[in-house]
C-alpha atoms as a PDB file:
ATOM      1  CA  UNK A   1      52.669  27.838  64.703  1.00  0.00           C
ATOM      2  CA  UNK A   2      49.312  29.072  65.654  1.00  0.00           C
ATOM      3  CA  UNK A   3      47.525  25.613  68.126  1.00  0.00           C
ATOM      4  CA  UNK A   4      44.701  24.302  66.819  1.00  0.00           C
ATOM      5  CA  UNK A   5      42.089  25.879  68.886  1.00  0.00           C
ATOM      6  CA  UNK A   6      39.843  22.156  67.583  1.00  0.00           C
ATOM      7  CA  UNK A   7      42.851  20.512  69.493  1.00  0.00           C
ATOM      8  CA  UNK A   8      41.296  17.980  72.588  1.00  0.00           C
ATOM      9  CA  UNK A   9      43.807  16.765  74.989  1.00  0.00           C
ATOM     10  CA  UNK A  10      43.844  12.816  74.425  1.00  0.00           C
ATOM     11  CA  UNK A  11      42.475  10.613  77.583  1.00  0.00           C
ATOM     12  CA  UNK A  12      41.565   6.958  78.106  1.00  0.00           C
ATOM     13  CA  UNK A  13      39.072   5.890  80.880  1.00  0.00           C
ATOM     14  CA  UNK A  14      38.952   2.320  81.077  1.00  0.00           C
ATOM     15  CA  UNK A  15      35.958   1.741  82.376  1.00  0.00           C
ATOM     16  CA  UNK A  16      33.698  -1.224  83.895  1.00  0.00           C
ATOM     17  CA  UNK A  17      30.164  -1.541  83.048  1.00  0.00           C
ATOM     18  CA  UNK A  18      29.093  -4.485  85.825  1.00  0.00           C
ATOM     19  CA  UNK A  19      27.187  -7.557  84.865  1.00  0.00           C
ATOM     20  CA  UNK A  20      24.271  -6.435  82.593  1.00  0.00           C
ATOM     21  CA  UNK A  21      21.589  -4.418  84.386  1.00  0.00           C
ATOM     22  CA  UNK A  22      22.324  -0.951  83.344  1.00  0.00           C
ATOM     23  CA  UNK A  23      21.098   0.024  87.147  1.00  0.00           C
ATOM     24  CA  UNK A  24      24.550  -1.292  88.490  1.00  0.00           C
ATOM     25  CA  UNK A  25      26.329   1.035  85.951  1.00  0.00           C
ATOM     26  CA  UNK A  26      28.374   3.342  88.276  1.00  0.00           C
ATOM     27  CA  UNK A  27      27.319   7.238  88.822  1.00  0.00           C
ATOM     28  CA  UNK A  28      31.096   8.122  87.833  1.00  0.00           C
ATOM     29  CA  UNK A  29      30.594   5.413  85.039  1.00  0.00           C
ATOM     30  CA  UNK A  30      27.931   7.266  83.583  1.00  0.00           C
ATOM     31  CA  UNK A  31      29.544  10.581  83.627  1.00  0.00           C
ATOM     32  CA  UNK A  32      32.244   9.215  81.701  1.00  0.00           C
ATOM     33  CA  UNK A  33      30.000   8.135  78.774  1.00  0.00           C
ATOM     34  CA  UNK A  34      28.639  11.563  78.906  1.00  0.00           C
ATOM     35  CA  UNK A  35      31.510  12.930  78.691  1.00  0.00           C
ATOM     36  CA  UNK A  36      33.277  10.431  75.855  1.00  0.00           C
ATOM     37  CA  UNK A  37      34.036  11.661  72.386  1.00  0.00           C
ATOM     38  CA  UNK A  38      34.185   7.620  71.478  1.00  0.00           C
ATOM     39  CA  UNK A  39      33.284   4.461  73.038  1.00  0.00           C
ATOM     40  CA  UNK A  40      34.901   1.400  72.470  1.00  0.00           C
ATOM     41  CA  UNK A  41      32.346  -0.948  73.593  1.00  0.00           C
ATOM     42  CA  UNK A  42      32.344  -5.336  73.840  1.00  0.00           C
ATOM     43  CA  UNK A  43      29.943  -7.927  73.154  1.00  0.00           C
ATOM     44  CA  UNK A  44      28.768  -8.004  76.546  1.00  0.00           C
ATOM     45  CA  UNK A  45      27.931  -4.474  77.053  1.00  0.00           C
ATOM     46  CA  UNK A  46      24.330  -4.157  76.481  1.00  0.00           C
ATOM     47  CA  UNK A  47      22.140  -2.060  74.656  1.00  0.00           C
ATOM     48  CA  UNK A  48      20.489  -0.162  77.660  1.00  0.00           C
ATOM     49  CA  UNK A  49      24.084   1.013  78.899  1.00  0.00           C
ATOM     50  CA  UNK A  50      24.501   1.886  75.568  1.00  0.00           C
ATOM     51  CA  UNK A  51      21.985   4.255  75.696  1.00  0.00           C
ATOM     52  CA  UNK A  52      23.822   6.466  78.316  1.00  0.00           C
ATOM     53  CA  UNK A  53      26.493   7.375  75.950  1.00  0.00           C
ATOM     54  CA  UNK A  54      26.872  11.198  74.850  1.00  0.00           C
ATOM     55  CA  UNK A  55      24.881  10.935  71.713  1.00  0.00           C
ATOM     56  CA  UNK A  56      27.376  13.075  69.941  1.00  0.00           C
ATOM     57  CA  UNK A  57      29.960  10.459  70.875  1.00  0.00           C
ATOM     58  CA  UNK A  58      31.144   7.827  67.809  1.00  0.00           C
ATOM     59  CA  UNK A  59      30.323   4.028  69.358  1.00  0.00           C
ATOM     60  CA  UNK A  60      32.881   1.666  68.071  1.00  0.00           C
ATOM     61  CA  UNK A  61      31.554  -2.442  68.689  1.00  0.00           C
ATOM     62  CA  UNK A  62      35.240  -3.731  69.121  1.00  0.00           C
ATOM     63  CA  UNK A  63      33.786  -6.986  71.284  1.00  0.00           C
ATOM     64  CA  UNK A  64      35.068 -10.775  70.681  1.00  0.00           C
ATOM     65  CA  UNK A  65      33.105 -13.649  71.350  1.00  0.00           C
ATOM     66  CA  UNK A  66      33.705 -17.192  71.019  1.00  0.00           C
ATOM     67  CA  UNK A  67      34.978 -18.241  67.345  1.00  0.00           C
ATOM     68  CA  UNK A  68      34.718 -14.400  66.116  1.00  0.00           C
ATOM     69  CA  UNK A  69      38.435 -12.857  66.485  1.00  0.00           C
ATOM     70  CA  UNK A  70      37.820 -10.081  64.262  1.00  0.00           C
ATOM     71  CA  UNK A  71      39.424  -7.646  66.678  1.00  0.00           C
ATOM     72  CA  UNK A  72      42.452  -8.685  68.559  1.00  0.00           C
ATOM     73  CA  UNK A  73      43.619  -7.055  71.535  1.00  0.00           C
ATOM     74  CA  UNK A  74      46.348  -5.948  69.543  1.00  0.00           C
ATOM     75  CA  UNK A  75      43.873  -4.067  67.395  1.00  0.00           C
ATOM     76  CA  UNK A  76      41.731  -2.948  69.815  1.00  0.00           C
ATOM     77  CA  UNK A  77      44.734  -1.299  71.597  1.00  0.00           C
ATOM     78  CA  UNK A  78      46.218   0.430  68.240  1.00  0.00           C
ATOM     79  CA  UNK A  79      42.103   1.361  68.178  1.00  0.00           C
ATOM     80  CA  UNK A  80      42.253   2.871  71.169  1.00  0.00           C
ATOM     81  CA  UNK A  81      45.310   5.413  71.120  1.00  0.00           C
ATOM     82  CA  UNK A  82      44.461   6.405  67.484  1.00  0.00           C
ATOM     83  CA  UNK A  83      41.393   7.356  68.204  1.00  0.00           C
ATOM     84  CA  UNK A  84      42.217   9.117  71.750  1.00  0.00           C
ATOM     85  CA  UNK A  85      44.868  10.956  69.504  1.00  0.00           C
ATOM     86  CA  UNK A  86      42.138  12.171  66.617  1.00  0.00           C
ATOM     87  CA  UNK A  87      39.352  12.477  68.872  1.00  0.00           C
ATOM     88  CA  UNK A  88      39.959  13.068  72.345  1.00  0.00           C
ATOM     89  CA  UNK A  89      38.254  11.152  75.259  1.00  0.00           C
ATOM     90  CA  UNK A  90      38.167   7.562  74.563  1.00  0.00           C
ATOM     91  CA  UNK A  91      35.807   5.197  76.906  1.00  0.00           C
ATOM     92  CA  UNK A  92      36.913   1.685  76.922  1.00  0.00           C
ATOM     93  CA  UNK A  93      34.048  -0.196  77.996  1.00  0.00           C
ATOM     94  CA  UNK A  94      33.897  -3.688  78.702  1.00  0.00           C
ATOM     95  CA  UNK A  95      31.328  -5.569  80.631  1.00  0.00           C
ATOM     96  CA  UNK A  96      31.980  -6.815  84.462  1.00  0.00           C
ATOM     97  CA  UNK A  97      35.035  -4.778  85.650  1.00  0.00           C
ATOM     98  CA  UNK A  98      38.674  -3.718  83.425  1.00  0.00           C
ATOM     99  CA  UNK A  99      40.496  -5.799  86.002  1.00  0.00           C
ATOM    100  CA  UNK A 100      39.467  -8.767  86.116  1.00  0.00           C
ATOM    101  CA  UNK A 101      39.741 -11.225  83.444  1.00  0.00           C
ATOM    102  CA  UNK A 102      39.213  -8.270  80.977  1.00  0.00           C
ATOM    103  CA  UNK A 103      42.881  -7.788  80.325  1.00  0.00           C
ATOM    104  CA  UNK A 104      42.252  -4.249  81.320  1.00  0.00           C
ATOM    105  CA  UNK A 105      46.152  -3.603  82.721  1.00  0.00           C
ATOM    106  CA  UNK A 106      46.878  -4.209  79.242  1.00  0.00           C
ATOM    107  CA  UNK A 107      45.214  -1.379  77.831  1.00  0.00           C
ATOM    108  CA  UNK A 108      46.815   0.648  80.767  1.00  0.00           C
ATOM    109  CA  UNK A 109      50.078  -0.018  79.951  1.00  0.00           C
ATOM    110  CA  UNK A 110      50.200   0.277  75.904  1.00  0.00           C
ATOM    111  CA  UNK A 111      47.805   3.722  77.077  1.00  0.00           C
ATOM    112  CA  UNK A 112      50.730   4.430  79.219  1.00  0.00           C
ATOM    113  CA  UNK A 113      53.851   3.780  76.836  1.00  0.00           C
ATOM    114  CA  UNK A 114      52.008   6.362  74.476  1.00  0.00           C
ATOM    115  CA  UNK A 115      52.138   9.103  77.457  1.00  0.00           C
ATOM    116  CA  UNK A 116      48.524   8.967  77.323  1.00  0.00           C
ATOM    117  CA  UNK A 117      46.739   9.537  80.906  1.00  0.00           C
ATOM    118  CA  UNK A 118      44.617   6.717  82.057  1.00  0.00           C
ATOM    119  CA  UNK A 119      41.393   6.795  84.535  1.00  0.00           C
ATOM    120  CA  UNK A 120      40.557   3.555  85.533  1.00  0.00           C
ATOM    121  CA  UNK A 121      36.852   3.114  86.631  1.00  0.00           C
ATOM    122  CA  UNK A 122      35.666  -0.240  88.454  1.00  0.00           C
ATOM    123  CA  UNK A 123      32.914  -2.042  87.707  1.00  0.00           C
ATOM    124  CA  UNK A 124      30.759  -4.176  89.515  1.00  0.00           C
ATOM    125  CA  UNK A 125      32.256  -7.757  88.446  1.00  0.00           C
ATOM    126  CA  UNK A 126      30.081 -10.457  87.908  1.00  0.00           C
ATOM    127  CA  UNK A 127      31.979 -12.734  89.824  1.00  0.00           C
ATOM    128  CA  UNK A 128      30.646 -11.041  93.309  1.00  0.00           C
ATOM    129  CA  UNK A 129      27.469  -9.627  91.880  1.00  0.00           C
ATOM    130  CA  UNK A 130      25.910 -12.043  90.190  1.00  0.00           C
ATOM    131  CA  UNK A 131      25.691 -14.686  92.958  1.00  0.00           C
ATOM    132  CA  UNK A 132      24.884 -11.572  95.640  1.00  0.00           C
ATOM    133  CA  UNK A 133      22.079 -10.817  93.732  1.00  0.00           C
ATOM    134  CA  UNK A 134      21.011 -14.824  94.063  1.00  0.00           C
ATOM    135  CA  UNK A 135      21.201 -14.341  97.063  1.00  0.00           C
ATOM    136  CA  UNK A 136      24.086 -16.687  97.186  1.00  0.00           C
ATOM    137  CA  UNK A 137      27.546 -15.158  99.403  1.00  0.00           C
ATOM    138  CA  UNK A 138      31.041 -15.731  98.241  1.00  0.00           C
ATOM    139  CA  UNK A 139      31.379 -15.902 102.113  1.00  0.00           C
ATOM    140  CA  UNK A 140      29.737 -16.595 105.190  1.00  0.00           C
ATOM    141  CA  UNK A 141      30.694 -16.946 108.357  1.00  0.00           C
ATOM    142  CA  UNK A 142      31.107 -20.404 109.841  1.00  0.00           C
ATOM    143  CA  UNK A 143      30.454 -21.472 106.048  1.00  0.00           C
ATOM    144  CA  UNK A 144      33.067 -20.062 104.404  1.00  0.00           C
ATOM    145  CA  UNK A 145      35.926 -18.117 104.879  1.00  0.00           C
ATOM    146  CA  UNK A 146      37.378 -17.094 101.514  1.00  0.00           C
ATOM    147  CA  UNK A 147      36.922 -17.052  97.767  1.00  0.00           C
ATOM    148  CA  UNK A 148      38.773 -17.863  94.620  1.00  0.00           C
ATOM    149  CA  UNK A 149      38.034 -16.274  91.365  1.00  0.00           C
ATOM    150  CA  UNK A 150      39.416 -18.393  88.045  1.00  0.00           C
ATOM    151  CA  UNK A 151      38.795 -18.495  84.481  1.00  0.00           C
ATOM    152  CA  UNK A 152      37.264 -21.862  83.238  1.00  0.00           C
ATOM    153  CA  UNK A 153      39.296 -21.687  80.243  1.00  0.00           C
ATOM    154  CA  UNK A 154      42.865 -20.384  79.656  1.00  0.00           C
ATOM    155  CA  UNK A 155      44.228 -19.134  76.263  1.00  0.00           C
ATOM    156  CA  UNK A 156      45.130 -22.630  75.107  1.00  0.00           C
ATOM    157  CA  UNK A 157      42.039 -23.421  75.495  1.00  0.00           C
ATOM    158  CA  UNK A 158      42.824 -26.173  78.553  1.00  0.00           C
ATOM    159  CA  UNK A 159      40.856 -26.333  81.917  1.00  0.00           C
ATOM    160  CA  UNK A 160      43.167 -23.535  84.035  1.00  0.00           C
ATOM    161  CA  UNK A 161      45.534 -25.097  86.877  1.00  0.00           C
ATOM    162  CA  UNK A 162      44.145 -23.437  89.379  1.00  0.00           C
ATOM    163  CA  UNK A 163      41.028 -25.216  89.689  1.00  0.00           C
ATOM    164  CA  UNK A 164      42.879 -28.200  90.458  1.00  0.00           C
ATOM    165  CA  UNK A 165      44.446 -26.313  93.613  1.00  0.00           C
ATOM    166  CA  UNK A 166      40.917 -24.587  94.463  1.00  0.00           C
ATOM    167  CA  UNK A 167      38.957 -28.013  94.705  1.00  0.00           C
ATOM    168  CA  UNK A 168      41.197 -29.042  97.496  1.00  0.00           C
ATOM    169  CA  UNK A 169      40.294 -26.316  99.756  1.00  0.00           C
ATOM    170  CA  UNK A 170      37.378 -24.969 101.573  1.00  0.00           C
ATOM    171  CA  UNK A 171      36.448 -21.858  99.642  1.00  0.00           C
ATOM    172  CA  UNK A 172      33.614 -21.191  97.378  1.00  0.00           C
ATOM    173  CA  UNK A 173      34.879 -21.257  93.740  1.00  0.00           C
ATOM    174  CA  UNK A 174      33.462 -18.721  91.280  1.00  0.00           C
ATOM    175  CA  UNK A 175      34.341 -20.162  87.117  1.00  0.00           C
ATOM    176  CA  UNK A 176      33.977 -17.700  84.697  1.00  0.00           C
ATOM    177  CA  UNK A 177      33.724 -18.598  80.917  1.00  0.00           C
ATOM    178  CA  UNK A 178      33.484 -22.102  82.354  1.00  0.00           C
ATOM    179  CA  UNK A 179      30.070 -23.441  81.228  1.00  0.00           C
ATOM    180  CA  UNK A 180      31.793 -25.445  77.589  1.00  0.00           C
ATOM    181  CA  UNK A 181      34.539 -27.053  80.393  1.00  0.00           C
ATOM    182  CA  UNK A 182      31.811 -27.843  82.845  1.00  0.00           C
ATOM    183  CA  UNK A 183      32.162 -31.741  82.451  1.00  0.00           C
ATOM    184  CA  UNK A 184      35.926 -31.308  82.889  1.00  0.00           C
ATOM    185  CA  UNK A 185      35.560 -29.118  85.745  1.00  0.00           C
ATOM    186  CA  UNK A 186      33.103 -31.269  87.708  1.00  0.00           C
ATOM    187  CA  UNK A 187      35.730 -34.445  87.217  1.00  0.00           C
ATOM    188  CA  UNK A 188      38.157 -32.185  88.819  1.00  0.00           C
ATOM    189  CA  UNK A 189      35.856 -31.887  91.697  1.00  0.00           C
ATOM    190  CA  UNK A 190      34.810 -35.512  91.840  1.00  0.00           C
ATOM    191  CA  UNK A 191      38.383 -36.527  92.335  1.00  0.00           C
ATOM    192  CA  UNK A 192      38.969 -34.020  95.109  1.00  0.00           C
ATOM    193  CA  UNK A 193      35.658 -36.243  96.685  1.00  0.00           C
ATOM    194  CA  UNK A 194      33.436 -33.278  96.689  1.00  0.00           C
ATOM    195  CA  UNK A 195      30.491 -35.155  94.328  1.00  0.00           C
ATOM    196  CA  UNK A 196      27.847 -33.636  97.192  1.00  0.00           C
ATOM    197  CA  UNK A 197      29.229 -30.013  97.467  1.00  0.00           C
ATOM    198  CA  UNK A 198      26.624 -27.514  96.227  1.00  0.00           C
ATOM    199  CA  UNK A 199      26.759 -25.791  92.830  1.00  0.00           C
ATOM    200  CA  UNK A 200      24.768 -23.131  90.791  1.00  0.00           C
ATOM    201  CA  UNK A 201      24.600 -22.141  87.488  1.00  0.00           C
ATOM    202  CA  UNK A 202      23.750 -18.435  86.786  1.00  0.00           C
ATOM    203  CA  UNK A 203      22.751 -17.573  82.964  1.00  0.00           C
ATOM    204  CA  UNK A 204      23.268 -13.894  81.703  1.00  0.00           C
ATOM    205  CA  UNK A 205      23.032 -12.902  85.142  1.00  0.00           C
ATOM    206  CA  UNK A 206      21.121  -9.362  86.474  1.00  0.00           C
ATOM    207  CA  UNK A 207      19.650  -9.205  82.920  1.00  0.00           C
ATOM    208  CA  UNK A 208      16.217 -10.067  81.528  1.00  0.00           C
ATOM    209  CA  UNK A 209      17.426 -13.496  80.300  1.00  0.00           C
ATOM    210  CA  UNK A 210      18.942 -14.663  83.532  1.00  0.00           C
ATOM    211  CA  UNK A 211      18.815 -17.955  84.609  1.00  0.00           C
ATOM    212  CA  UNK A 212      19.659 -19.981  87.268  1.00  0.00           C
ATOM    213  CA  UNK A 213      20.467 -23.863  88.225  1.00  0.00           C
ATOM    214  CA  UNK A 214      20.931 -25.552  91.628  1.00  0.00           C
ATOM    215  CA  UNK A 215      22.463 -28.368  92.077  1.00  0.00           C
ATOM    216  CA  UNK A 216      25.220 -30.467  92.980  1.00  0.00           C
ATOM    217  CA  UNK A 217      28.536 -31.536  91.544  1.00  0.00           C
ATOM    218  CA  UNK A 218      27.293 -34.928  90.736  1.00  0.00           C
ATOM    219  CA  UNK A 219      23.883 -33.661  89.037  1.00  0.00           C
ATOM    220  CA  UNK A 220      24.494 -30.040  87.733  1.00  0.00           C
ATOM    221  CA  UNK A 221      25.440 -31.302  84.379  1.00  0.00           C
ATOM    222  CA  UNK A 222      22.103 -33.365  83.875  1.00  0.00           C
ATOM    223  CA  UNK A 223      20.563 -30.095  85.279  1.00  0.00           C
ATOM    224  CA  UNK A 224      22.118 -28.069  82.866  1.00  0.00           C
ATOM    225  CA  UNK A 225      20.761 -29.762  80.729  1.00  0.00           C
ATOM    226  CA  UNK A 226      17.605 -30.088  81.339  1.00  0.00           C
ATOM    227  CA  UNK A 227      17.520 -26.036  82.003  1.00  0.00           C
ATOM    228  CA  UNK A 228      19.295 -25.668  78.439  1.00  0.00           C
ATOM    229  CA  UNK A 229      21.846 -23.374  80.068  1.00  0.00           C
ATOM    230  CA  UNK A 230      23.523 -21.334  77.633  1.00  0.00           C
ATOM    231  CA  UNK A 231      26.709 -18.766  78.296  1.00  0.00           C
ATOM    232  CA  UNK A 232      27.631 -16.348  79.162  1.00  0.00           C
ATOM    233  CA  UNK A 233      26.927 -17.787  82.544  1.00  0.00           C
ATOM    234  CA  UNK A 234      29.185 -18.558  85.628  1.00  0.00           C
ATOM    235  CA  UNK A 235      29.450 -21.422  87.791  1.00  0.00           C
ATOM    236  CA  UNK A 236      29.592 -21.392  91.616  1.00  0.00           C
ATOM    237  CA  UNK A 237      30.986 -24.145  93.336  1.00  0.00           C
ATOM    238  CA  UNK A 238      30.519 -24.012  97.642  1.00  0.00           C
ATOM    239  CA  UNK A 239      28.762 -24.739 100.596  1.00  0.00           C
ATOM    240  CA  UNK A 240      27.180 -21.111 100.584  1.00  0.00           C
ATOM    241  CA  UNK A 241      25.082 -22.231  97.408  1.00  0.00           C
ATOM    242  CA  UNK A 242      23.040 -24.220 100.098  1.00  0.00           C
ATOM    243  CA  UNK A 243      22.326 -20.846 101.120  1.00  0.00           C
ATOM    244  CA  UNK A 244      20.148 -19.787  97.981  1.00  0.00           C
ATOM    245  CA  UNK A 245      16.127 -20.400  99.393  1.00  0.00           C
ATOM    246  CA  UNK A 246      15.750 -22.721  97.309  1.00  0.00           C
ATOM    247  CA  UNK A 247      18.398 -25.014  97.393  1.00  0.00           C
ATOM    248  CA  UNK A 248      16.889 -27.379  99.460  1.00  0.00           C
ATOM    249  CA  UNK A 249      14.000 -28.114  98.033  1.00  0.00           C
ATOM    250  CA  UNK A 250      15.591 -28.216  94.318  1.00  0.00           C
ATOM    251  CA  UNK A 251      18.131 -31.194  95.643  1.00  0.00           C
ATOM    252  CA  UNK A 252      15.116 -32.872  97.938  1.00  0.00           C
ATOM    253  CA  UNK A 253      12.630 -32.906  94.740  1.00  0.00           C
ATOM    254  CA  UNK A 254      15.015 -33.210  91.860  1.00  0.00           C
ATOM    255  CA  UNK A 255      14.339 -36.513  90.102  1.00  0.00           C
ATOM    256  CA  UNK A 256      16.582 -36.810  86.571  1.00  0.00           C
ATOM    257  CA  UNK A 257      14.618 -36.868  83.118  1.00  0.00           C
ATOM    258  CA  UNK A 258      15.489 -40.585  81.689  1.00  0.00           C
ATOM    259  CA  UNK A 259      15.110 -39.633  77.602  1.00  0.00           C
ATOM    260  CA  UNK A 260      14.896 -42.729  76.119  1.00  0.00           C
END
């Protein structure tokens, strides 16, 4: 049997595309999307990144967002090999980085049981990135010594457990896909006696619709409402948020809007 001189030796390169700003796209990132024969992209990749993609490379949209399931991670796996099979060098491209909460060891593991090799490429996750570029640290000396990282909601939909445990303790507290539990999560808080520690509220952050609210656990839900914060955004919870420039003067000056 004569081989197929069209033949492309299959890869996967699971790959991270950082918060939003195309800028913070990796260098060895953007090779990869040069050199992709498809791109299976999410919802929160944006259009600029996008844009770096081999144009002779198929784009597959294979993203889920809240009450849209249309492609499982089941699917999205089967996705994934069949067309790294048919087509060569797949780009899986999710927004923030594989590894963290984007179920990336998932895709290197079915990848792997199909004796397909894997490249993993880290992104910048939004988690670290978004309140660095706020100017806010996940830790600072004599401030705070250590971070935790935790999902706002679990796959059951509840508040996740951990939040509970990371209340208690001196770290700063990064939620992502927390904003729809934020009334739950700042109870959690209140009960741990922490209705004064400093929060902040980043919208869509390091893109053009970014937004950002200070505040504190007792007021950041008024102010959140006031901003008409809307996700994807994260939630910072910490002492370093008194960090941000303007945290002072937001908490001196804030008076509540009384609707009547």
């Amino acid at each position: 049997m004569k081989a197929n001189k069209n033949y492309i030796e299959p890869k996967i390169t699971l790959l991270g595309a950082g918060p939003g700003d195309p800028d913070l796209l990796t260098l060895k990132g953007y090779k990869a999307l040069q050199n992709a024969n498809v791109v299976l992209y999410d919802a929160l990749v944006g259009d600029k990144i996008l844009e770096f993609v081999n144009p002779s490379a198929t784009k597959v949209y294979v993203g889920k967002r809240s009450g849209d399931h249309s492609y499982s991670q089941e699917v999205v796996n089967r996705l994934m090999i069949d067309y790294a099979i048919n087509f060569g060098h797949v780009v899986r491209l999710k927004g923030g980085d594989s590894f963290v909460f984007g179920r990336g060891y998932e895709e290197l593991e079915f990848a792997t049981k199909h004796q397909i090799p894997v490249t993993v490429i880290p992104g910048i996750s939004s988690s670290i990135g978004v309140p660095g570029l706020q100017h806010i640290p996940v830790t600072h000396r004599g401030v705070s010594e250590s971070f935790w990282v935790v999902t706002g909601t679990t796959a059951s939909g509840e508040v996740s457990g951990d939040i509970y445990s990371a209340a208690q303790s001196n770290a700063t507290i990064v939620v992502l896909m927390g904003l729809k539990k934020l009334a739950e999560i700042v109870e959690i808080f209140k009960n741990a006696g922490k209705s004064t520690l400093p929060v902040a509220i980043v919208q869509s952050g390091s893109t053009e619709q970014e937004k950002l609210v200070l505040g504190n656990v007792d007021n950041i839900i008024q102010r959140s409402r006031e901003e008409m914060v809307g996700a994807p955004a994260l939630l910072v919870f910490g002492e370093v948020v008194s960090l941000h420039p303007s945290y002072k003067s937001v908490v001196e000056n804030y008076v509540p809007i009384i609707r009547e």
